[in-house]
N, C-alpha and C. Protein backbone atom coordinates (compact mmCIF):
# COMPACT_ATOMS: atom_id res chain seq x y z
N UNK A 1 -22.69 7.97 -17.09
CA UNK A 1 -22.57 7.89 -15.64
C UNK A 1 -23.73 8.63 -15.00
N UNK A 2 -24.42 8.38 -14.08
CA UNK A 2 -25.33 8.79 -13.33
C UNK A 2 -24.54 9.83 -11.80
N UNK A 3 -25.02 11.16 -12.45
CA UNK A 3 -24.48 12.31 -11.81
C UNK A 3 -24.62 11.96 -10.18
N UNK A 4 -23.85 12.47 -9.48
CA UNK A 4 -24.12 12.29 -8.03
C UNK A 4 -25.08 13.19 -7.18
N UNK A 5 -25.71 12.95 -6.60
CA UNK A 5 -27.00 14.11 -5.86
C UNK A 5 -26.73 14.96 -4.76
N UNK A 6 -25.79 14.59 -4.13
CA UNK A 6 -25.79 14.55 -2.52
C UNK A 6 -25.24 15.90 -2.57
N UNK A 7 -24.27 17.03 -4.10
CA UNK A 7 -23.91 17.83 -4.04
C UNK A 7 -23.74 18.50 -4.98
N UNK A 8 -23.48 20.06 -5.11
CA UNK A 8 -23.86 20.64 -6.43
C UNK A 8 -22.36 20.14 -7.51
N UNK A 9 -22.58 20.33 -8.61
CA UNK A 9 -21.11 20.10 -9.42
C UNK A 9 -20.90 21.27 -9.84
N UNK A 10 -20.18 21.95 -9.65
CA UNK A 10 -19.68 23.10 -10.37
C UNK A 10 -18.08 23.07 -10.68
N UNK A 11 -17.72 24.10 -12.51
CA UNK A 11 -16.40 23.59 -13.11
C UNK A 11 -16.09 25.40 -12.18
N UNK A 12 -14.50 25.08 -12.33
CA UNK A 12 -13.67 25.96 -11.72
C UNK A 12 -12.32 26.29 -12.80
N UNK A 13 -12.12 27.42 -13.66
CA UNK A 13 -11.28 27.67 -14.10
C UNK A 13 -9.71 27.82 -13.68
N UNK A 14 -10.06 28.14 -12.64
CA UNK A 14 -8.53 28.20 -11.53
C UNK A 14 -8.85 28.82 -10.41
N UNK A 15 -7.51 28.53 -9.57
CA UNK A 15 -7.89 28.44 -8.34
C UNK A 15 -8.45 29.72 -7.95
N UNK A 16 -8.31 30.72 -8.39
CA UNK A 16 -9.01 31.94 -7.97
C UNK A 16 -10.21 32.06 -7.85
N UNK A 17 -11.36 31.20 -8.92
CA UNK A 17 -12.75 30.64 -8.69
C UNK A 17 -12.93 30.03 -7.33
N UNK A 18 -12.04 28.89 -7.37
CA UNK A 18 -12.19 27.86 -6.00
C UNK A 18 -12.22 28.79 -4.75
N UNK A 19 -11.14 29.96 -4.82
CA UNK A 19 -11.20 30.54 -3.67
C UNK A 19 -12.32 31.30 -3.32
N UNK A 20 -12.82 31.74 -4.20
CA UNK A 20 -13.97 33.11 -4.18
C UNK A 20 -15.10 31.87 -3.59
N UNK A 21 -15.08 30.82 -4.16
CA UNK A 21 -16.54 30.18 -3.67
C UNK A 21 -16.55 30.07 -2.07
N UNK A 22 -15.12 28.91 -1.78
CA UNK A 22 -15.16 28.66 -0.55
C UNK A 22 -14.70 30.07 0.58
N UNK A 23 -14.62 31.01 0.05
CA UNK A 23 -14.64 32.18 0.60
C UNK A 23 -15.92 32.21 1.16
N UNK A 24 -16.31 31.88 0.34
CA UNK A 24 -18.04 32.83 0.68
C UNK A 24 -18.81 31.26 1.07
N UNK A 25 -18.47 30.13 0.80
CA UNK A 25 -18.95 28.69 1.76
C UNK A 25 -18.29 28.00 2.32
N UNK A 26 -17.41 27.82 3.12
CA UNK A 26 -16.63 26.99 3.94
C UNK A 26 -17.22 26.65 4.53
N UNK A 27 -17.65 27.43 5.30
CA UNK A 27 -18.24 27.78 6.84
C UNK A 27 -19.81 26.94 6.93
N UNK A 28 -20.49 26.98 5.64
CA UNK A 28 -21.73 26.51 5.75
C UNK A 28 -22.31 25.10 4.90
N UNK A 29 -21.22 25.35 3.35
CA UNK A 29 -21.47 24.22 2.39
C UNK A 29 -21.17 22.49 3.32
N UNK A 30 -22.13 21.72 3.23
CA UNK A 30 -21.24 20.36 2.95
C UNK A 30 -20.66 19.73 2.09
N UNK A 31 -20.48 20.33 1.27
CA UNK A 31 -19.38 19.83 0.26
C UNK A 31 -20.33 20.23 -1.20
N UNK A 32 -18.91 19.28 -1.91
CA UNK A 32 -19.04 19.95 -3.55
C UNK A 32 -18.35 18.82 -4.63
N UNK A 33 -19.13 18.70 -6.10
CA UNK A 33 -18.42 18.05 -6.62
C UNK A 33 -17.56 19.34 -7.44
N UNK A 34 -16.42 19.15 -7.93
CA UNK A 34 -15.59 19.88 -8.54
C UNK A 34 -15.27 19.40 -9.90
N UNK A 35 -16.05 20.06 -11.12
CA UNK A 35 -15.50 19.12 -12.17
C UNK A 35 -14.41 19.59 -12.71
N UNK A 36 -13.62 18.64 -12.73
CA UNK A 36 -12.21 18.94 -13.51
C UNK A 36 -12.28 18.46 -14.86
N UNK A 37 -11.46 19.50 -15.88
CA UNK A 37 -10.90 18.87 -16.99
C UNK A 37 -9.78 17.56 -16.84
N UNK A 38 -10.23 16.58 -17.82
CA UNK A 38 -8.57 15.68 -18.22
C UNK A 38 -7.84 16.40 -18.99
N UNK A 39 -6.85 16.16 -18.63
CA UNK A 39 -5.71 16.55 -19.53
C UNK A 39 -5.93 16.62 -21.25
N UNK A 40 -5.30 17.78 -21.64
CA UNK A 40 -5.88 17.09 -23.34
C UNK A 40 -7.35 17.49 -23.47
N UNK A 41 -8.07 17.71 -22.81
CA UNK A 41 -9.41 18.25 -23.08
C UNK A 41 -9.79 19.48 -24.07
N UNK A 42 -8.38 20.66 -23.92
CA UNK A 42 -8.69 21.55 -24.33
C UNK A 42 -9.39 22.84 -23.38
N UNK A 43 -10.54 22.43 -22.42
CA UNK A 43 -10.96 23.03 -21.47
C UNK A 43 -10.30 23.70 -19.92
N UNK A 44 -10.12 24.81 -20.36
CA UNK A 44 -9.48 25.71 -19.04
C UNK A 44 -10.35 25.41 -17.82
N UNK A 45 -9.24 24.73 -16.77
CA UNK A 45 -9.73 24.12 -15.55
C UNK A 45 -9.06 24.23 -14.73
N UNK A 46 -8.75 24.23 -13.20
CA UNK A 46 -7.97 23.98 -12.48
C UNK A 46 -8.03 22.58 -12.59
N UNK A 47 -6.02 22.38 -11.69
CA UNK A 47 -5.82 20.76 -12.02
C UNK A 47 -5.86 20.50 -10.48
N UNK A 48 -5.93 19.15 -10.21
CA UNK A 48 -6.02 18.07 -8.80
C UNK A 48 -5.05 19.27 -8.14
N UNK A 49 -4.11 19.35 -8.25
CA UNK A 49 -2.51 19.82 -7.47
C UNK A 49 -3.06 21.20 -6.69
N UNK A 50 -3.57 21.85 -7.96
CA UNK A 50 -4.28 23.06 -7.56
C UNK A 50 -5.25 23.42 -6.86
N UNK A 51 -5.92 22.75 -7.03
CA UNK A 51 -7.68 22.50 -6.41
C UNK A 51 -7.41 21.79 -5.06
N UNK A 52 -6.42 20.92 -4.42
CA UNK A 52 -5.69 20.52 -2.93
C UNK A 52 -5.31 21.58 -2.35
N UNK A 53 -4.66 22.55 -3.29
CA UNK A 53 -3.62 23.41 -2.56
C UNK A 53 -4.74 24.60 -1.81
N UNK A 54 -5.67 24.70 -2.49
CA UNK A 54 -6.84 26.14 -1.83
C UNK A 54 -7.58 25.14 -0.86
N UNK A 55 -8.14 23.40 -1.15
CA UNK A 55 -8.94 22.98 -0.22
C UNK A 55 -8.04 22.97 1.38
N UNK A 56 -6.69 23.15 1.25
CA UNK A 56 -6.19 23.14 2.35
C UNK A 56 -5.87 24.11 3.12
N UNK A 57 -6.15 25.32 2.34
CA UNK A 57 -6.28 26.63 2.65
C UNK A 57 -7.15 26.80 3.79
N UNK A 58 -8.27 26.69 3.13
CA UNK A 58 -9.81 26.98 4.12
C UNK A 58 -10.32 25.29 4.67
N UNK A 59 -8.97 24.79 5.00
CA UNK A 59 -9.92 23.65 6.03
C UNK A 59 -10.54 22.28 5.28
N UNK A 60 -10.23 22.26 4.25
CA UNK A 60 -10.98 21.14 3.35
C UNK A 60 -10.18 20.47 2.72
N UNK A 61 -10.77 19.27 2.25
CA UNK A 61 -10.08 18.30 1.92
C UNK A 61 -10.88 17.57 0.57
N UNK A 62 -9.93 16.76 -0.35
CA UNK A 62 -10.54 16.35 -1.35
C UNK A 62 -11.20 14.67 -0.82
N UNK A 63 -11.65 14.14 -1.61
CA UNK A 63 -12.14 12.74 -1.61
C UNK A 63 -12.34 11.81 -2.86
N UNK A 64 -12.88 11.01 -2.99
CA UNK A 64 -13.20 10.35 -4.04
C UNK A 64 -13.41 10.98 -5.51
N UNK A 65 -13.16 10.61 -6.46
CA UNK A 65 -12.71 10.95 -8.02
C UNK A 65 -13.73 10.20 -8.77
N UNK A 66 -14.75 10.32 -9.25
CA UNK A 66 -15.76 9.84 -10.35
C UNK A 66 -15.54 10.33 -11.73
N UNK A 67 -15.04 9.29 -12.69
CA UNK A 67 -15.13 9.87 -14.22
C UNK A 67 -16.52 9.81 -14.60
N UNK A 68 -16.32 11.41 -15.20
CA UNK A 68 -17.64 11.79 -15.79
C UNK A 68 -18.05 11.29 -16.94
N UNK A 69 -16.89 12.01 -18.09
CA UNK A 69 -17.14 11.39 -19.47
C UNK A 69 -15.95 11.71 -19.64
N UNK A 70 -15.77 11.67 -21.35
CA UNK A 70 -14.29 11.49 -21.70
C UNK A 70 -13.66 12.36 -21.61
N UNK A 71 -13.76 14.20 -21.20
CA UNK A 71 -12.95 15.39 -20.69
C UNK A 71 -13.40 15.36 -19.61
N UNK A 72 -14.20 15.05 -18.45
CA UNK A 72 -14.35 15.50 -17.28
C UNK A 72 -14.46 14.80 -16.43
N UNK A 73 -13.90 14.65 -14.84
CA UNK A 73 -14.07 13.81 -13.64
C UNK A 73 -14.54 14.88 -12.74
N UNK A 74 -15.23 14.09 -12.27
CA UNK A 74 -15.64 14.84 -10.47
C UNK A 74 -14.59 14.77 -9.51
N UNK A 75 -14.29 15.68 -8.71
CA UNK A 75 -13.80 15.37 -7.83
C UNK A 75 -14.90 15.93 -6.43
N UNK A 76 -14.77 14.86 -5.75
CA UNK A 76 -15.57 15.81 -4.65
C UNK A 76 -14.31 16.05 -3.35
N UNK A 77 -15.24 17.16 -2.71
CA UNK A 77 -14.37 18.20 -2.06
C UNK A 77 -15.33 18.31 -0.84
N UNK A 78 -14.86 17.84 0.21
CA UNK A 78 -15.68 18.25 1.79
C UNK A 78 -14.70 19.44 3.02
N UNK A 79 -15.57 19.90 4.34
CA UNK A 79 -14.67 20.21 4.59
C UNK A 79 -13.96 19.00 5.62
N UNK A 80 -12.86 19.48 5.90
CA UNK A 80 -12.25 18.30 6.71
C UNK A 80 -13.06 17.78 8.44
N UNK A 81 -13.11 16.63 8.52
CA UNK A 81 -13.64 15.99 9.95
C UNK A 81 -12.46 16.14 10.80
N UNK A 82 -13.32 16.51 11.82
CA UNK A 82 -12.52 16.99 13.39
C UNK A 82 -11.18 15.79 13.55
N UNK A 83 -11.28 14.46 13.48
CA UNK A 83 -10.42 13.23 13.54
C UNK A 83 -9.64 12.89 12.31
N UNK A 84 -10.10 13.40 11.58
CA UNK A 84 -8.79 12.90 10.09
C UNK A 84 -7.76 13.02 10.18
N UNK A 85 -7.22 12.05 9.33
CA UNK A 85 -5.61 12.02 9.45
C UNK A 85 -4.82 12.40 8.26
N UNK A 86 -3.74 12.91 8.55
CA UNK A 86 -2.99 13.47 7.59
C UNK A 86 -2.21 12.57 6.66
N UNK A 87 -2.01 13.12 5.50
CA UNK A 87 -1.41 12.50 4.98
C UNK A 87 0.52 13.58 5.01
N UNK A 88 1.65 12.92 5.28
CA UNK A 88 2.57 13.54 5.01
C UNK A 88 2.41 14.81 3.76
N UNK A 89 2.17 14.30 2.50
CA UNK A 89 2.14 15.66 1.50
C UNK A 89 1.19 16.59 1.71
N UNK A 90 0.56 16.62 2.45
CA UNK A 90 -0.72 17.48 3.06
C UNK A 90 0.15 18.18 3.75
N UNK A 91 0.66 17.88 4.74
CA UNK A 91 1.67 18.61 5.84
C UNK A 91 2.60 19.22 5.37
N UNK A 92 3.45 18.71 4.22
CA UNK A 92 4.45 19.77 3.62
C UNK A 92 3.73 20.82 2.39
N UNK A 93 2.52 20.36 2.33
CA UNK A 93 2.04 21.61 1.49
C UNK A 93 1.84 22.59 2.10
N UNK A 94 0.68 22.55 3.48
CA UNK A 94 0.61 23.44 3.87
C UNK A 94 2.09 24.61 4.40
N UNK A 95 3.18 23.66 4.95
CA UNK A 95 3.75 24.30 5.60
C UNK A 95 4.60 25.08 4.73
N UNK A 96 4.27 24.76 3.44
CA UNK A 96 4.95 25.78 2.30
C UNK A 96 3.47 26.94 2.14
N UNK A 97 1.94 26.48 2.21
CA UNK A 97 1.36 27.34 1.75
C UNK A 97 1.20 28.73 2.98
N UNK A 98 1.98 27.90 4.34
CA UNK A 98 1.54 28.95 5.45
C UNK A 98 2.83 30.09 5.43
N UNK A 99 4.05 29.57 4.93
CA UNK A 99 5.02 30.24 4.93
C UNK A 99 5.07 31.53 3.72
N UNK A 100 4.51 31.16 2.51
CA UNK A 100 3.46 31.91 1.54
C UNK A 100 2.50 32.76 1.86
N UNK A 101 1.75 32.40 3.48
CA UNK A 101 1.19 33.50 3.63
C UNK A 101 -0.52 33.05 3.06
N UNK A 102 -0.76 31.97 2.52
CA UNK A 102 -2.01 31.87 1.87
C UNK A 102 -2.84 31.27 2.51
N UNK A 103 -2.82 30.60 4.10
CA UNK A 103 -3.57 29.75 4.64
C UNK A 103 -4.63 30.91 5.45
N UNK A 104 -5.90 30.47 5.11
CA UNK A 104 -7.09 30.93 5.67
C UNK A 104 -7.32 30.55 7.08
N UNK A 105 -7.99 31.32 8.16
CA UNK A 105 -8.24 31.20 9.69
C UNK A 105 -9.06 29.68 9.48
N UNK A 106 -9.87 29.84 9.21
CA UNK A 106 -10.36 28.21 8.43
C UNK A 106 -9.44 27.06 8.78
N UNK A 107 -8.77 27.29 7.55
CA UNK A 107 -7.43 26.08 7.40
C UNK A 107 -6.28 25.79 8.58
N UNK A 108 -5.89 27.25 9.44
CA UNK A 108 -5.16 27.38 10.42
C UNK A 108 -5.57 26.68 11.38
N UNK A 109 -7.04 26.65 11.81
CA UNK A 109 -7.76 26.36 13.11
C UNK A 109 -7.55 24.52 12.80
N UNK A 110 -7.59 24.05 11.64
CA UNK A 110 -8.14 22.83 11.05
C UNK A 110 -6.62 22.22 11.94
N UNK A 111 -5.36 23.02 10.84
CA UNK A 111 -3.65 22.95 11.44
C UNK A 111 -3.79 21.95 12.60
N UNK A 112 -4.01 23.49 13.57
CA UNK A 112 -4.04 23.78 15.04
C UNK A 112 -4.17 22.20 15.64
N UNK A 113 -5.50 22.12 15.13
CA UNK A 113 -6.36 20.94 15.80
C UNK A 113 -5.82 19.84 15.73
N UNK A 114 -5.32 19.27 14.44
CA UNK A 114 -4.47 18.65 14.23
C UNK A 114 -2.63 18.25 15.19
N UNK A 115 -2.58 19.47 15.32
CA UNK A 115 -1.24 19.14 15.91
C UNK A 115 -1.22 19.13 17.15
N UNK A 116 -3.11 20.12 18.42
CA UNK A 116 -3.03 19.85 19.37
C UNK A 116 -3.23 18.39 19.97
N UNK A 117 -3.96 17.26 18.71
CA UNK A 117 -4.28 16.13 19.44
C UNK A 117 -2.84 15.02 18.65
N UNK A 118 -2.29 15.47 18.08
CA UNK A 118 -1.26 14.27 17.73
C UNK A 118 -1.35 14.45 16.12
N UNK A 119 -2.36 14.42 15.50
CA UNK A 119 -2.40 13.47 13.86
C UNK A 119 -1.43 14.46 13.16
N UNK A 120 -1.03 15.68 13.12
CA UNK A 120 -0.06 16.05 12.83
C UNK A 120 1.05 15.48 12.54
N UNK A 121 1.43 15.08 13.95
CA UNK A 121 2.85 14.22 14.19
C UNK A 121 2.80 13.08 13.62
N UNK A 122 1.37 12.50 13.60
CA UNK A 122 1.69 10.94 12.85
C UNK A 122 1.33 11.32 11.44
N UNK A 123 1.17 11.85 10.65
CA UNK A 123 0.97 12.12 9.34
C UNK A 123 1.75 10.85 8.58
N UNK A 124 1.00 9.97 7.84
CA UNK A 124 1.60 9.04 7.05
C UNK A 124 2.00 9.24 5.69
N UNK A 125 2.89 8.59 5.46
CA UNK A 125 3.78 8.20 4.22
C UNK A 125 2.66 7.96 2.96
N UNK A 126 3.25 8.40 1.90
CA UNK A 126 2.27 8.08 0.77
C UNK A 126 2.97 6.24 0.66
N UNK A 127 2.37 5.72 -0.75
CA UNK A 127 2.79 4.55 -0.97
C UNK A 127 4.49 4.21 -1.71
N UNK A 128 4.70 5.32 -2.31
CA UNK A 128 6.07 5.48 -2.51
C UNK A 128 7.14 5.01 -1.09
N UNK A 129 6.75 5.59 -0.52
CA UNK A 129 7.99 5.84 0.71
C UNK A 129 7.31 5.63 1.82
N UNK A 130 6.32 4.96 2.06
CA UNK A 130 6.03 4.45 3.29
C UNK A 130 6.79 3.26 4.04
N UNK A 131 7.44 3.30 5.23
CA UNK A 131 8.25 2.57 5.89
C UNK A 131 7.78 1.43 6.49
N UNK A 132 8.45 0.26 6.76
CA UNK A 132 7.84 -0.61 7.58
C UNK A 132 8.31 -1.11 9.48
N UNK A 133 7.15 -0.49 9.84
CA UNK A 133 7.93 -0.07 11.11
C UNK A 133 8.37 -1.17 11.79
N UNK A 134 8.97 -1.07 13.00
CA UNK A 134 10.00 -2.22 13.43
C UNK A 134 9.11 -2.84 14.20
N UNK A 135 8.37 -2.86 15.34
CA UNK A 135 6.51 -3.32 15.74
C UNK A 135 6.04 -4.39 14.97
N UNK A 136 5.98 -3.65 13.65
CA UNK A 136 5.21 -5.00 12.66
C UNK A 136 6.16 -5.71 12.13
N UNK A 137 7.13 -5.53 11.94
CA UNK A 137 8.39 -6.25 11.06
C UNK A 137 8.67 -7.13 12.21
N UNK A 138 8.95 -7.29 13.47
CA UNK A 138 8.99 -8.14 14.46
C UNK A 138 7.80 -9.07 14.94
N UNK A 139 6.73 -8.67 14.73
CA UNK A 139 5.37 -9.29 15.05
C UNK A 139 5.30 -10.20 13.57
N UNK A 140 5.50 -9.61 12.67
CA UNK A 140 5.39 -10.78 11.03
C UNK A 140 7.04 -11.65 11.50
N UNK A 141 7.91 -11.65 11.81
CA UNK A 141 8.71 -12.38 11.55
C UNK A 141 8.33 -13.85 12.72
N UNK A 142 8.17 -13.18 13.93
CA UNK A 142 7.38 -14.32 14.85
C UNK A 142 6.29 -15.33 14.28
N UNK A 143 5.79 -14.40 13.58
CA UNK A 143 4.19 -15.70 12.83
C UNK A 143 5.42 -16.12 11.20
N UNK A 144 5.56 -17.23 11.17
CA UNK A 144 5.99 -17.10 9.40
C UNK A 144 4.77 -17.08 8.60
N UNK A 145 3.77 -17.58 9.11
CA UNK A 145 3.03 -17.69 8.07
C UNK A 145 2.35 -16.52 7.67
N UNK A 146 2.35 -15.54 8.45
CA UNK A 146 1.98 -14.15 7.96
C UNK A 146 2.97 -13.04 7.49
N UNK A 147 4.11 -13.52 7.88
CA UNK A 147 5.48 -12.85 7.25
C UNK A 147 5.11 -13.47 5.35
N UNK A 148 5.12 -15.19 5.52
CA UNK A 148 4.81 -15.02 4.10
C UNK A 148 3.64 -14.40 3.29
N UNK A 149 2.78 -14.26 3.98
CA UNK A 149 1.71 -13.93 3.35
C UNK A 149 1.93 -12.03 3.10
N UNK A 150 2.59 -11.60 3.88
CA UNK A 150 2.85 -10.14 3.64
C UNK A 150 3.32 -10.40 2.82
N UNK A 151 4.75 -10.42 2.21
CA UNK A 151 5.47 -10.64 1.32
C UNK A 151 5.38 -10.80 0.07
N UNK A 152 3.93 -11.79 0.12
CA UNK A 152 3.43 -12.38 -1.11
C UNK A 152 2.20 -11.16 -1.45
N UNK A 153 1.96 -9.75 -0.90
CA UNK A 153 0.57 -9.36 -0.86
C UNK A 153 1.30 -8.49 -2.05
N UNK A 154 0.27 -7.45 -2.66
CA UNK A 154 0.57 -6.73 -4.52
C UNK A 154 0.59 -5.68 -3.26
N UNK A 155 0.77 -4.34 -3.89
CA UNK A 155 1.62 -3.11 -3.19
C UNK A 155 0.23 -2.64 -3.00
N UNK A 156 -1.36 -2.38 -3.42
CA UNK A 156 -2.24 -2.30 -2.60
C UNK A 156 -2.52 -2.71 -1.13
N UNK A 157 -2.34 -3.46 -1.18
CA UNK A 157 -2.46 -4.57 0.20
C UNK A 157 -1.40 -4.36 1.00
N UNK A 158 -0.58 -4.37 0.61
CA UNK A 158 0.66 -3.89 1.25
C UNK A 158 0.99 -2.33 1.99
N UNK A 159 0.41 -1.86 1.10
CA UNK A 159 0.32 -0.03 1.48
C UNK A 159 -0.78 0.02 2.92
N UNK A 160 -2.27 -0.96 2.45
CA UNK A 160 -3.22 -0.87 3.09
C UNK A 160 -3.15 -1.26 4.45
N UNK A 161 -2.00 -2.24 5.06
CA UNK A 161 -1.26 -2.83 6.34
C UNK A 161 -0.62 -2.05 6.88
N UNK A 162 0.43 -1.12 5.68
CA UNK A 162 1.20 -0.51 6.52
C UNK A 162 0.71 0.77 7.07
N UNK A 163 -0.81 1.61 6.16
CA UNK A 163 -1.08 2.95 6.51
C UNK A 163 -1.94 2.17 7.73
N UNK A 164 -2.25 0.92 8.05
CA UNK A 164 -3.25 0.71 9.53
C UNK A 164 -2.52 0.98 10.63
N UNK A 165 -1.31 0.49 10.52
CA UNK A 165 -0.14 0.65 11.27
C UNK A 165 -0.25 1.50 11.60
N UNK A 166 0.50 2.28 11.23
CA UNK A 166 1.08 4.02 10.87
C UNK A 166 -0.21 4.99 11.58
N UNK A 167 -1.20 4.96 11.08
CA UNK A 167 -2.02 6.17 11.39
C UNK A 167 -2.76 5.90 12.96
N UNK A 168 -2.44 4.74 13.66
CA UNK A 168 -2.93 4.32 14.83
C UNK A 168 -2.95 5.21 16.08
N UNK A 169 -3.70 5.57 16.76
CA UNK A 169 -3.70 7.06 17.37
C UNK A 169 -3.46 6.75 18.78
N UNK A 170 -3.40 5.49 19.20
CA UNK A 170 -2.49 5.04 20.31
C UNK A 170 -1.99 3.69 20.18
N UNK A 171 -1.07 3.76 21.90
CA UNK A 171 0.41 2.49 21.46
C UNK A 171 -1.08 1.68 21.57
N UNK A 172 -2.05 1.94 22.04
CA UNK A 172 -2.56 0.47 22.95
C UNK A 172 -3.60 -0.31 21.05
N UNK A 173 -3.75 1.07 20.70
CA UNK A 173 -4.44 0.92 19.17
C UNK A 173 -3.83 0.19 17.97
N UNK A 174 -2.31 0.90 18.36
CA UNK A 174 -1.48 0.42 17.34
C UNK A 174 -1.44 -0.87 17.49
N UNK A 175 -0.75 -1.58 19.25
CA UNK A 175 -0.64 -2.68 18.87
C UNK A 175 -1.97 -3.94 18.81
N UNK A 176 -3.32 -3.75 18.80
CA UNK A 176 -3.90 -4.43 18.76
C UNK A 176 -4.43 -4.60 17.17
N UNK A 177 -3.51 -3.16 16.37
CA UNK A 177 -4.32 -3.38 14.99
C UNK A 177 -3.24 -3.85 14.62
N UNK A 178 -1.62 -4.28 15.10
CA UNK A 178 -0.54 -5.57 14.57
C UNK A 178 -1.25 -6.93 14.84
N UNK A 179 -1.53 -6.69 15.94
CA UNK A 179 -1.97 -8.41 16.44
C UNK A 179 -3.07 -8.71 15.15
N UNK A 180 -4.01 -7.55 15.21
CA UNK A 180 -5.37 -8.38 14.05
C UNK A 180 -4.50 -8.72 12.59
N UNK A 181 -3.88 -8.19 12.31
CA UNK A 181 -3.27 -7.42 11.41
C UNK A 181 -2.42 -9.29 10.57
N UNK A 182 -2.00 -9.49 11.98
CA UNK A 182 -0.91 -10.60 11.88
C UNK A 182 -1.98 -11.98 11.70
N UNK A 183 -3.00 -11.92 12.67
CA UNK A 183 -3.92 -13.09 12.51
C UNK A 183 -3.88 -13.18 11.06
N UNK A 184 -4.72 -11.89 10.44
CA UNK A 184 -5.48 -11.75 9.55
C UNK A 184 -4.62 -12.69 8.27
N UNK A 185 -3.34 -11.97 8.49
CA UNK A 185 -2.29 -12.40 7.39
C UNK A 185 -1.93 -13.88 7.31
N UNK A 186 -1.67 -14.48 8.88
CA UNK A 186 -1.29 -16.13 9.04
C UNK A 186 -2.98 -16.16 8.66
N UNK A 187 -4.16 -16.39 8.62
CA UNK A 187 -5.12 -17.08 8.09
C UNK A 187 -5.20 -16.92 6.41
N UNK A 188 -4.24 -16.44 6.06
CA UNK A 188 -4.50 -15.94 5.24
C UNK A 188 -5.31 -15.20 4.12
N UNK A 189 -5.69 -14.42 5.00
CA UNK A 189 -6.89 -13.66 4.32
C UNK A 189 -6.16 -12.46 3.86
N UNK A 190 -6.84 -11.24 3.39
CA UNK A 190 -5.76 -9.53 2.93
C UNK A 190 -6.97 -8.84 3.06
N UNK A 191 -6.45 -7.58 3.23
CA UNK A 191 -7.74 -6.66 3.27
C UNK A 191 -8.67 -6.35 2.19
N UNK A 192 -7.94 -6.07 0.90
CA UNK A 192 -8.23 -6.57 -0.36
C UNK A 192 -8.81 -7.07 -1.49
């Protein structure tokens, strides 16, 4: 695999590494690849679970996953953009890591921001348990031909409709990304 440039890679034994770095770079790094051990490697690493739980500490967030070789993946790690949206397990981590006592002024301010403009409140469903709201379930039953075409889509595609839905940051947003949403499906096309 051809290493990525745009950021340094450095391995992290546990989270106590992760913290000491972004201690001392939050504030200035643009990001980082993080190499993790696979499982079975043998190599003392922090795992994904772990390495989320400190990026959410100080304000940051993970991203895209590149396998390295056969013990190691990248993960890269930025800090979070002013507009991102939450994901639900993001929100109940923190609110276990703030009640713990472990969330950094960093990570708090990131909170804050979050819950003063809304994305807090809309924090979406992973693909397990994401709902299908009553908006789109009424807008697909009006078109059939995009009711069938939902129906017929694999749980990628399906997830990918419903988080457009869901994370829409107004009514007037939401409902114009059902309407495309519904075309898209009666022409039958998928995002996909």
């Amino acid at each position: 695999m051809t290493l990525p440039t745009e950021f340094p890679v450095l391995p992290f034994a546990d989270q106590a590494e992760l913290e000491a770095w972004l201690e001392a770079e939050h504030l200035t790094a643009p990001g980082l690849y993080v190499r993790l051990a696979k499982k079975g490697s043998g190599v003392p690493s922090i795992n994904w679970e772990q390495m989320v739980e400190v990026l959410l500490c100080f304000g940051w967030i993970d991203g895209r996953a590149n396998r390295l070789d056969d013990r190691f993946y990248l993960q890269r790690i930025t800090p979070r953009r002013p507009r991102s949206v939450w994901s639900l397990k993001n929100v109940t981590t923190v609110e276990r890591l703030t009640a713990e006592g472990r969330m950094r002024p960093a990570g708090l301010a990131v909170v804050e921001a979050a819950k003063a403009d809304g994305r807090w409140q809309r924090a979406y469903a992973g693909p397990a348990t994401i709902g299908m709201p009553d908006d789109l379930a009424a807008a697909l039953d009006a078109e059939p031909a995009a009711r069938t075409a939902y129906d017929a889509l694999d749980g990628q595609n399906r997830y990918a409709v419903l988080w457009r839905v869901h994370t829409a940051s107004t009514p007037a947003t939401r409902a114009k990304r059902i309407a495309d949403l519904v075309q898209l499906l009666a022409e039958g096309r998928r995002l996909h």
